[in-house]
Protein backbone atom coordinates (compact mmCIF):
# COMPACT_ATOMS: atom_id res chain seq x y z
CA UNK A 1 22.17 105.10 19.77
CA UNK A 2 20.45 104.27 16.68
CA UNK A 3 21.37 105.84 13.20
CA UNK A 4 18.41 108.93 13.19
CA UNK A 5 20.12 110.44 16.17
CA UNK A 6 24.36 110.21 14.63
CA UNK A 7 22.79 111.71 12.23
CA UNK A 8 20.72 114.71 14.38
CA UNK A 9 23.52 115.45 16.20
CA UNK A 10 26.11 115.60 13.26
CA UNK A 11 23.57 118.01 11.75
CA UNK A 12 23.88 119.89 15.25
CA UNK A 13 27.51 119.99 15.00
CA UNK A 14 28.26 120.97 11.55
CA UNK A 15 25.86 124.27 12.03
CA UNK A 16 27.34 124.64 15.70
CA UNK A 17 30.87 124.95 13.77
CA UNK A 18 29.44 127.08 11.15
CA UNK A 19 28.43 129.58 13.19
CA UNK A 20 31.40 129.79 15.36
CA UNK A 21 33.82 130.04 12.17
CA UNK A 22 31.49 132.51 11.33
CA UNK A 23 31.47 134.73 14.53
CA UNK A 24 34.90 134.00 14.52
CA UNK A 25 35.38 135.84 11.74
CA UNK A 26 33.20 139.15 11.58
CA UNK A 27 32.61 139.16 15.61
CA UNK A 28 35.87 139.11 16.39
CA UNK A 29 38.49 141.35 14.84
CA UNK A 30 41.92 142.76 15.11
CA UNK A 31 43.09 146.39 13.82
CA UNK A 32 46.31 146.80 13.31
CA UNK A 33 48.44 150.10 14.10
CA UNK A 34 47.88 152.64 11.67
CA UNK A 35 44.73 152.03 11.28
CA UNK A 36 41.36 152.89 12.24
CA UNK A 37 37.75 151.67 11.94
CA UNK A 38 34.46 153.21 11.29
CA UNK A 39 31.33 150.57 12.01
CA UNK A 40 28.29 150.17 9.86
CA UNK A 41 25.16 149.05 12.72
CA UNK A 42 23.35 147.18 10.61
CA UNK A 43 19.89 147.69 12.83
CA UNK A 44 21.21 150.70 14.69
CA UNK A 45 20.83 153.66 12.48
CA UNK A 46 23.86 152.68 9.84
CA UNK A 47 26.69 154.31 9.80
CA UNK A 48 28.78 155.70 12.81
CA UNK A 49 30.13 158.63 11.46
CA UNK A 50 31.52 160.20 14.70
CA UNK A 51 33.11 157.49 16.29
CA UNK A 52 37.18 155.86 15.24
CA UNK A 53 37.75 152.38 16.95
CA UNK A 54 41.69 152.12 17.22
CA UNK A 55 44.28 149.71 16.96
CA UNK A 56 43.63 146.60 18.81
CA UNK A 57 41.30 144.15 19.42
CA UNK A 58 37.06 143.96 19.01
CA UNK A 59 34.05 142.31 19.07
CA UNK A 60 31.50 143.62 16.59
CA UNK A 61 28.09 141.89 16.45
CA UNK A 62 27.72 139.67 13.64
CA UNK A 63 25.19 141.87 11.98
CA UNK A 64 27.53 144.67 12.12
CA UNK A 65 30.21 145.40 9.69
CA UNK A 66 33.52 147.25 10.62
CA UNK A 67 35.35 149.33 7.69
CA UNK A 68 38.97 149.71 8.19
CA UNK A 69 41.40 152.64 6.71
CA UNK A 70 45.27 153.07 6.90
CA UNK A 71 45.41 156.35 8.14
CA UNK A 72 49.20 156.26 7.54
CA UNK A 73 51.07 159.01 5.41
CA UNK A 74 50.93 157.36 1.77
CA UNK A 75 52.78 157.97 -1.35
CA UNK A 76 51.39 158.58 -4.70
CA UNK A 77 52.96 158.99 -8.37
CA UNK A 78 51.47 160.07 -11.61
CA UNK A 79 52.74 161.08 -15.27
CA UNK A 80 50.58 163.25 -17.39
CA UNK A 81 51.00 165.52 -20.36
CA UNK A 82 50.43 169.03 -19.74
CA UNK A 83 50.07 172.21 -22.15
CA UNK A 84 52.51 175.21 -21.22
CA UNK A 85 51.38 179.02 -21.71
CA UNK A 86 53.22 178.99 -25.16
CA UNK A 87 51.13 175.90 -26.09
CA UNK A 88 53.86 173.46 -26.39
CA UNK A 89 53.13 169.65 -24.32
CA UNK A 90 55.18 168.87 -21.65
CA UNK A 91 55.61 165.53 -19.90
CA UNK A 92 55.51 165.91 -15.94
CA UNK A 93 56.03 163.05 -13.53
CA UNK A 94 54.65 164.15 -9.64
CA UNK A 95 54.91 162.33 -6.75
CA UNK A 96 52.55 163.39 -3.54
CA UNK A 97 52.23 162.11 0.18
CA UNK A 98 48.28 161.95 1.47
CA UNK A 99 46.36 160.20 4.00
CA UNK A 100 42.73 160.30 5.00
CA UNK A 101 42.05 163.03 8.04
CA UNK A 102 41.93 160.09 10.25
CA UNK A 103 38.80 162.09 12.55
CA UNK A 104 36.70 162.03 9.46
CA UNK A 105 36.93 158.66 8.23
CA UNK A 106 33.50 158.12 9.02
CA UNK A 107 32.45 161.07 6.78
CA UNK A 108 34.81 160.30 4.10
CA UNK A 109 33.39 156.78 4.07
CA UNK A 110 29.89 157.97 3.38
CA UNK A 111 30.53 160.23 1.19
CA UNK A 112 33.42 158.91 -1.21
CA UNK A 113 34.66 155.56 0.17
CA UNK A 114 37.52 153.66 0.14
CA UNK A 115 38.45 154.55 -3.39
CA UNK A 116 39.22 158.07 -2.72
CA UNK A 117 42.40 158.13 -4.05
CA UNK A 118 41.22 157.54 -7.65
CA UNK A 119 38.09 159.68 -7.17
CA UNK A 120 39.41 162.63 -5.65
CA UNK A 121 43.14 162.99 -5.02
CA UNK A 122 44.44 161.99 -8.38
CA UNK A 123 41.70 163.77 -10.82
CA UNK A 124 42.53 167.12 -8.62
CA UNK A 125 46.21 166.73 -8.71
CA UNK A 126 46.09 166.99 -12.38
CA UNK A 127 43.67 169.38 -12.79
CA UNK A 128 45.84 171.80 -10.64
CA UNK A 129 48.81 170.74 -12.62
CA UNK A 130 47.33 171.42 -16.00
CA UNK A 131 46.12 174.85 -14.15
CA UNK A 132 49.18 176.27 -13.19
CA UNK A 133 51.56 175.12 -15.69
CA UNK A 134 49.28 176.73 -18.50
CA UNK A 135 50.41 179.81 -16.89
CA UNK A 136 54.24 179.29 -17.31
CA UNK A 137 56.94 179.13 -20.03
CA UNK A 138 58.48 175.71 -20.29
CA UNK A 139 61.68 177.30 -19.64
CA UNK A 140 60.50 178.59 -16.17
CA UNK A 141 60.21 174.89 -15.08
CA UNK A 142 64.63 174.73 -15.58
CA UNK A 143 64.84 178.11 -13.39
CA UNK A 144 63.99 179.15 -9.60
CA UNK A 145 59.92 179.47 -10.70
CA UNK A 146 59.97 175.68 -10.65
CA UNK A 147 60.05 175.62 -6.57
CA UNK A 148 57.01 177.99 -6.70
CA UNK A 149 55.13 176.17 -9.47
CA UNK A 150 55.67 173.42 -7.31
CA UNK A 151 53.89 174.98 -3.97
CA UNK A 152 51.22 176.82 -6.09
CA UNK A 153 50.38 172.69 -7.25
CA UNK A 154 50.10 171.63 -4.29
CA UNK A 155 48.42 175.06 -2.58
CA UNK A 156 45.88 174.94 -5.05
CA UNK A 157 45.12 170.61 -4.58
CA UNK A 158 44.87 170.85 -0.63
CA UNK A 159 42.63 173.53 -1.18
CA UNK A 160 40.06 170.99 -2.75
CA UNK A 161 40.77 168.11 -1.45
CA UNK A 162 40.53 169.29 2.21
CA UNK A 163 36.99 169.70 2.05
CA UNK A 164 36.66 165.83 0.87
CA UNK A 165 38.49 164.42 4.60
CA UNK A 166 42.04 164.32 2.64
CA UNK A 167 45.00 165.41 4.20
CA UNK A 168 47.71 166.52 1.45
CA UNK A 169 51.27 166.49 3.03
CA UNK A 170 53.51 167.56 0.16
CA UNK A 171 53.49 168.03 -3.73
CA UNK A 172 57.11 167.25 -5.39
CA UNK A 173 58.03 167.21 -9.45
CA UNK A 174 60.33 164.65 -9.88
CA UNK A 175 61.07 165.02 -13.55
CA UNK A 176 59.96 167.63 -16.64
CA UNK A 177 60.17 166.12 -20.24
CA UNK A 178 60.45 169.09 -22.65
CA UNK A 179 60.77 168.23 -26.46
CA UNK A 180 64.07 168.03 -27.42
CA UNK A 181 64.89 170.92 -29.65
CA UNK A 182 63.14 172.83 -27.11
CA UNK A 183 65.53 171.54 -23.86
CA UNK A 184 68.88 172.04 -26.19
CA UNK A 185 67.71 175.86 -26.94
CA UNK A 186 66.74 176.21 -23.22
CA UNK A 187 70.38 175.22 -22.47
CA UNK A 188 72.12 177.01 -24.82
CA UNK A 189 70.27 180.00 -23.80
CA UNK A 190 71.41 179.28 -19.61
CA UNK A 191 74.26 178.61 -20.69
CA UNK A 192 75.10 181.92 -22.60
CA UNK A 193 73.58 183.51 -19.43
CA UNK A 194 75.93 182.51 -17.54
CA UNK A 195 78.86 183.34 -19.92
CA UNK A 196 77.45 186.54 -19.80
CA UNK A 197 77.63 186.73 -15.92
CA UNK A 198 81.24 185.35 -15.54
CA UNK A 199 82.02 188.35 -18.72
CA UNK A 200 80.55 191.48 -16.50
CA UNK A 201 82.20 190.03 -13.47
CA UNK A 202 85.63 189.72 -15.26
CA UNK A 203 84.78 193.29 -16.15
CA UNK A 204 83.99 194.61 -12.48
CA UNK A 205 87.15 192.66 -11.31
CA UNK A 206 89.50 193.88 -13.92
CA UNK A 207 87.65 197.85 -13.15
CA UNK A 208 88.45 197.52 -9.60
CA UNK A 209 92.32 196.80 -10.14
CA UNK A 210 92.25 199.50 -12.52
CA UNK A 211 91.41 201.49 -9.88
CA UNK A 212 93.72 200.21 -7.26
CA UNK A 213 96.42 201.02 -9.54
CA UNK A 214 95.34 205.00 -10.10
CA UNK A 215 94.71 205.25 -6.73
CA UNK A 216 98.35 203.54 -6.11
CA UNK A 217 100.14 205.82 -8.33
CA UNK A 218 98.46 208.86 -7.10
CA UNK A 219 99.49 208.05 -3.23
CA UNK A 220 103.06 207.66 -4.74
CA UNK A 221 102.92 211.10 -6.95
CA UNK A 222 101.69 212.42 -3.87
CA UNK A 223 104.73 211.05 -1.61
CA UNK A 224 107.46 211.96 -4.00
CA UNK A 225 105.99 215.22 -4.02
CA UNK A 226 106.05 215.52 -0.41
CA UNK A 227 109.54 214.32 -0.38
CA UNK A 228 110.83 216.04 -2.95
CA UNK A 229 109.42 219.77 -1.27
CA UNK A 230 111.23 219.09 2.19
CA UNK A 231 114.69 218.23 -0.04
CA UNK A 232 117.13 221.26 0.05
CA UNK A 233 120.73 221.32 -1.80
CA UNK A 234 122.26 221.57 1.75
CA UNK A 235 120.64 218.23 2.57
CA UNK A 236 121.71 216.39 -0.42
CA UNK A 237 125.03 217.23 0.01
CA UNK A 238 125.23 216.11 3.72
CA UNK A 239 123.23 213.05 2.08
CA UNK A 240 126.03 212.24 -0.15
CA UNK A 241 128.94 212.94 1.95
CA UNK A 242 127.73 210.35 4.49
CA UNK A 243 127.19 207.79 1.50
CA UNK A 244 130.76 208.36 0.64
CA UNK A 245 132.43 208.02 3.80
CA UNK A 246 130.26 204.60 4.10
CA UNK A 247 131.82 204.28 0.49
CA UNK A 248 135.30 204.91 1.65
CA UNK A 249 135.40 202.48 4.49
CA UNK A 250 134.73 199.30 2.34
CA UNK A 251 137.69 197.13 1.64
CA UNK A 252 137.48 197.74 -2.13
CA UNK A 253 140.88 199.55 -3.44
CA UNK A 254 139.49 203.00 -4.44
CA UNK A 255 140.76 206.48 -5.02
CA UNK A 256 138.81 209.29 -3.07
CA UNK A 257 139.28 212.81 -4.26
CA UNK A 258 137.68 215.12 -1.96
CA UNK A 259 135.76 218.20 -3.46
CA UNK A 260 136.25 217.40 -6.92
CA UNK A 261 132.62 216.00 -8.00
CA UNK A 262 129.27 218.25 -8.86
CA UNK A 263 128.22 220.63 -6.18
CA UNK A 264 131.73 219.75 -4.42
CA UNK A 265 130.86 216.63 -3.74
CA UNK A 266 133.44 213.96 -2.96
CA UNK A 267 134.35 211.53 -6.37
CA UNK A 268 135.54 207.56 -5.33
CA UNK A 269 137.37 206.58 -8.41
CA UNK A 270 137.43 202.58 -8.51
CA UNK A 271 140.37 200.31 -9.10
CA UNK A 272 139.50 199.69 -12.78
């Protein structure tokens, strides 16, 4: 074999292997799970909007291209500075969980791209933030309004980010940076709020045993008085008789003179 042909077929052979490296890597591809793809036909009318390939493996002509998403839940941070209705800046640090609405990857492709979390998700997060906190007092973020300024955040983001193929999954403040003299008055002022809570409930208690103790001392008015009509001399003097003879039959030394006490009574003189 003389040297022209070595040379032919080493030509041959180095293009052979370029083209299979090169099938090898755009024909022949591998998505993994939690993902879909969305493929670009080069000669076939572009984009495939409609149709998700899923996990697993395909071949895509060469002259094809196949764009691949994570269509997995995601999650997302950002720290701004807001203003609050009284004007005053407060720093807000959010976290959110998105992913793309993984039937609409094709649209969301076309129309935004892969970038959409920097083009879309984040601008509107923040604009809804500075939105709805403009409407509130900083000290409603330390109270029960900060659960609802919370879901009116993320009501008012899914609203517009919905109609760009995002799915918003939740909306959470994770910390609130108020100046400092601000926070100290905001405490002082929950804290005397609840000083004055334990005060009036101190009050109610101490109000109800008031009242238990009138209503106490009126049942026992009401039972001496009761007693006291249905006592007759007759029965006091039986009364007393009886305690004497139970008197009389103790083993203390004692004198008993019969008759001689008030209302004839027996007296028990002791041994002293």
């Amino acid at each position: 074999m003389n040297q022209s042909k070595i040379t032919k077929y080493a030509v041959l052979g180095f293009l052979l292997l370029m083209v299979i490296l090169t099938l090898s890597n755009s024909a022949f591809l591998t998505i993994n799970p939690g993902e879909k793809g969305i493929l670009f036909k080069r000669f076939g009318g572009g984009l495939d909007t409609e149709t998700q390939y899923n996990q697993g493996f395909h071949v895509v002509m060469p002259w094809n291209k196949m764009y691949i998403y994570d269509v997995r839940i995601r999650e997302g941070f950002d720290k701004m500075e807001v203003l609050s209705k009284n004007g005053l800046n407060i720093a807000i640090e959010l976290s959110y969980l998105y992913s793309p609405v993984s039937d609409k990857i094709g649209y969301l492709h076309d129309e935004i791209g892969p970038d959409y979390l920097n083009r879309i998700l984040i601008p509107q997060v923040r604009s809804a933030t500075r939105e709805v906190i403009g409407k509130y007092l900083p000290e409603e973020l330390y109270s029960t309004q900060r659960e609802a300024i919370q879901d009116e955040i993320f009501d008012e983001t899914k609203k517009s980010v919905s109609e760009k193929y995002i799915h918003l999954d939740a909306i959470l403040i994770r910390e609130v940076e108020l100046p400092v003299t601000l926070q100290e008055a905001i405490e002082r002022k929950l804290k005397e709020e609840q000083l004055s809570l334990e005060y009036e409930f101190r009050l109610q208690r101490e109000q109800q045993e008031a009242e238990r103790l009138v209503i106490e001392a009126k049942a026992k008015a009401e039972a001496n008085r009761i007693v006291s009509s249905s006592l007759t001399d007759r029965i006091l003097r039986d009364k007393g008789i009886d305690a004497t003879l139970e008197l009389a039959q103790s083993p203390n030394s004692k004198i008993v003179v019969v008759g001689s006490g008030d209302s004839g009574l027996p007296l028990i003189l002791g041994n002293q």
